[in-house]
Protein backbone atom coordinates (compact mmCIF):
# COMPACT_ATOMS: atom_id res chain seq x y z
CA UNK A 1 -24.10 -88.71 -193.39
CA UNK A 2 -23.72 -91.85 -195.43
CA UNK A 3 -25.25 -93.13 -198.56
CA UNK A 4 -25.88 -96.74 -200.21
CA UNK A 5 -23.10 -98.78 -201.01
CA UNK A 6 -21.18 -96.99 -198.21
CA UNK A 7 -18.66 -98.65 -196.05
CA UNK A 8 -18.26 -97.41 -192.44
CA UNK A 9 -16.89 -98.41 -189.11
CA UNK A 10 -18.68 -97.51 -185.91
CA UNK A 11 -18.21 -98.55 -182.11
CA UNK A 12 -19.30 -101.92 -181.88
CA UNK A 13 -22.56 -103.17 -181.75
CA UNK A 14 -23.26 -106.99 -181.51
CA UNK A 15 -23.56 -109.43 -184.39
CA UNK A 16 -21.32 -111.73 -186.30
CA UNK A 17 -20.21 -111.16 -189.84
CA UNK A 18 -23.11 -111.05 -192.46
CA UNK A 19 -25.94 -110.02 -190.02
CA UNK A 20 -28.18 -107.63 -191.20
CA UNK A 21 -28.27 -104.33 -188.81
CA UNK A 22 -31.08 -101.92 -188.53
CA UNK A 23 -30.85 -98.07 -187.37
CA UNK A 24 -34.26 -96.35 -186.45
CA UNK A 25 -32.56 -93.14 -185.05
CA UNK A 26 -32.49 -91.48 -188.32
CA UNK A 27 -31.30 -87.48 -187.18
CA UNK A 28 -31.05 -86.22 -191.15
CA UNK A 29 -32.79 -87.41 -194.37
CA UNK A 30 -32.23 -86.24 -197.88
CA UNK A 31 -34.19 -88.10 -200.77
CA UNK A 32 -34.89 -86.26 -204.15
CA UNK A 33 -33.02 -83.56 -203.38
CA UNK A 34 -35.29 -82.79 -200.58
CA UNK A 35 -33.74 -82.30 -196.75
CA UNK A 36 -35.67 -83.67 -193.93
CA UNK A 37 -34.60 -82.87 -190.31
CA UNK A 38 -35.75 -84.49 -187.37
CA UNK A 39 -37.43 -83.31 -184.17
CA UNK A 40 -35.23 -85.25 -182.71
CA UNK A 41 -35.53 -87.97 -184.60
CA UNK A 42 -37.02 -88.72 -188.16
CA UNK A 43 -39.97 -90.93 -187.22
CA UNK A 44 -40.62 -94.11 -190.18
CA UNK A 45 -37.13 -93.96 -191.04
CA UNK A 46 -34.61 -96.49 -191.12
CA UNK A 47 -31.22 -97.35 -192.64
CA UNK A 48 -30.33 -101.26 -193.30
CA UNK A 49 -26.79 -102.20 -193.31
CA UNK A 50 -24.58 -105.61 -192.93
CA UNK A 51 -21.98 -106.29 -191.05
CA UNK A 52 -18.80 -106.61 -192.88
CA UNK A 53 -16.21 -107.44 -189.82
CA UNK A 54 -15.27 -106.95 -186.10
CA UNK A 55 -12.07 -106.15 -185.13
CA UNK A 56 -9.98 -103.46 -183.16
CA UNK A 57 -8.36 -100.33 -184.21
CA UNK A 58 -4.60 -99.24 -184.13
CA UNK A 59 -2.80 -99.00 -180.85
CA UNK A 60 -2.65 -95.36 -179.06
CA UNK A 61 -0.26 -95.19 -176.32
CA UNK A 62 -1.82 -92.92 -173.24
CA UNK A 63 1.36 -91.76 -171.38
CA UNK A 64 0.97 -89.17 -168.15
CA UNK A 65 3.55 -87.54 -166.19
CA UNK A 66 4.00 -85.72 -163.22
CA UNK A 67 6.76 -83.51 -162.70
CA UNK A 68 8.48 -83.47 -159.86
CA UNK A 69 6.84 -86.48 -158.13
CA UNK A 70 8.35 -89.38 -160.08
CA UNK A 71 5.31 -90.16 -160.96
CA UNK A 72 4.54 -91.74 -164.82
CA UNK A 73 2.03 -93.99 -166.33
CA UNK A 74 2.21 -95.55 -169.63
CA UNK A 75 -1.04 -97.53 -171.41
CA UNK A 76 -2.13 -98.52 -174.49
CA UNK A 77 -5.80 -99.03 -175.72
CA UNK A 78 -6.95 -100.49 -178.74
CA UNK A 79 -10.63 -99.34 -179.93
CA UNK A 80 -13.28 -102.35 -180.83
CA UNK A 81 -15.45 -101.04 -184.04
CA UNK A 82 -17.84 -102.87 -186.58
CA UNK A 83 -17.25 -102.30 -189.80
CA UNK A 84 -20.99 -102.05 -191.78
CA UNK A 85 -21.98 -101.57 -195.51
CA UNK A 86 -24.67 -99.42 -195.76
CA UNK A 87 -27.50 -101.29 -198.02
CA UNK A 88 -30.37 -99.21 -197.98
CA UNK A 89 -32.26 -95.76 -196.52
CA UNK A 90 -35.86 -96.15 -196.50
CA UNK A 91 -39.12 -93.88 -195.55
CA UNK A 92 -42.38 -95.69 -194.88
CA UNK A 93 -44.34 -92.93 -195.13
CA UNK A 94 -47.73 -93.05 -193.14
């Protein structure tokens, strides 16, 4: 759930830095203290956001052993993610 003014990172989605991003897959809306849930989705609904920055996440080392067989395997795998500032929710209503 995020609001306005919020700062998020999600797996990345293409743009550069200062491009505006639109979701239409809205899954659960809440204005004026009102809850709206979507069948799947919310249709008319949208949240506008800007990209804030690319960039990759910390290291996490993926190790696997096999006893017994000499067998080991050591990787390491750094996660891409777009970090977005939520700007606005709307509702065009019909």
């Amino acid at each position: 759930m995020v609001s306005p003014k919020q700062k998020i990172k999600i797996e990345k989605i293409e743009g550069k830095e200062d491009d505006e991003v639109n979701f239409t897959e809205v899954l659960l809306l809440e204005k004026n203290k009102k809850l709206e849930i979507g069948k799947p989705i919310i249709k008319n609904a949208k949240v506008v956001g800007k990209i804030l920055k690319q960039g990759k996440g910390k290291k996490i080392i993926v190790f696997k052993y096999k006893a017994k067989k000499r067998e080991q395997t050591k990787k390491g795998h750094r996660q891409t993610f777009t970090e977005v500032e939520i700007k606005d929710i709307l509702l065009s209503s019909q």
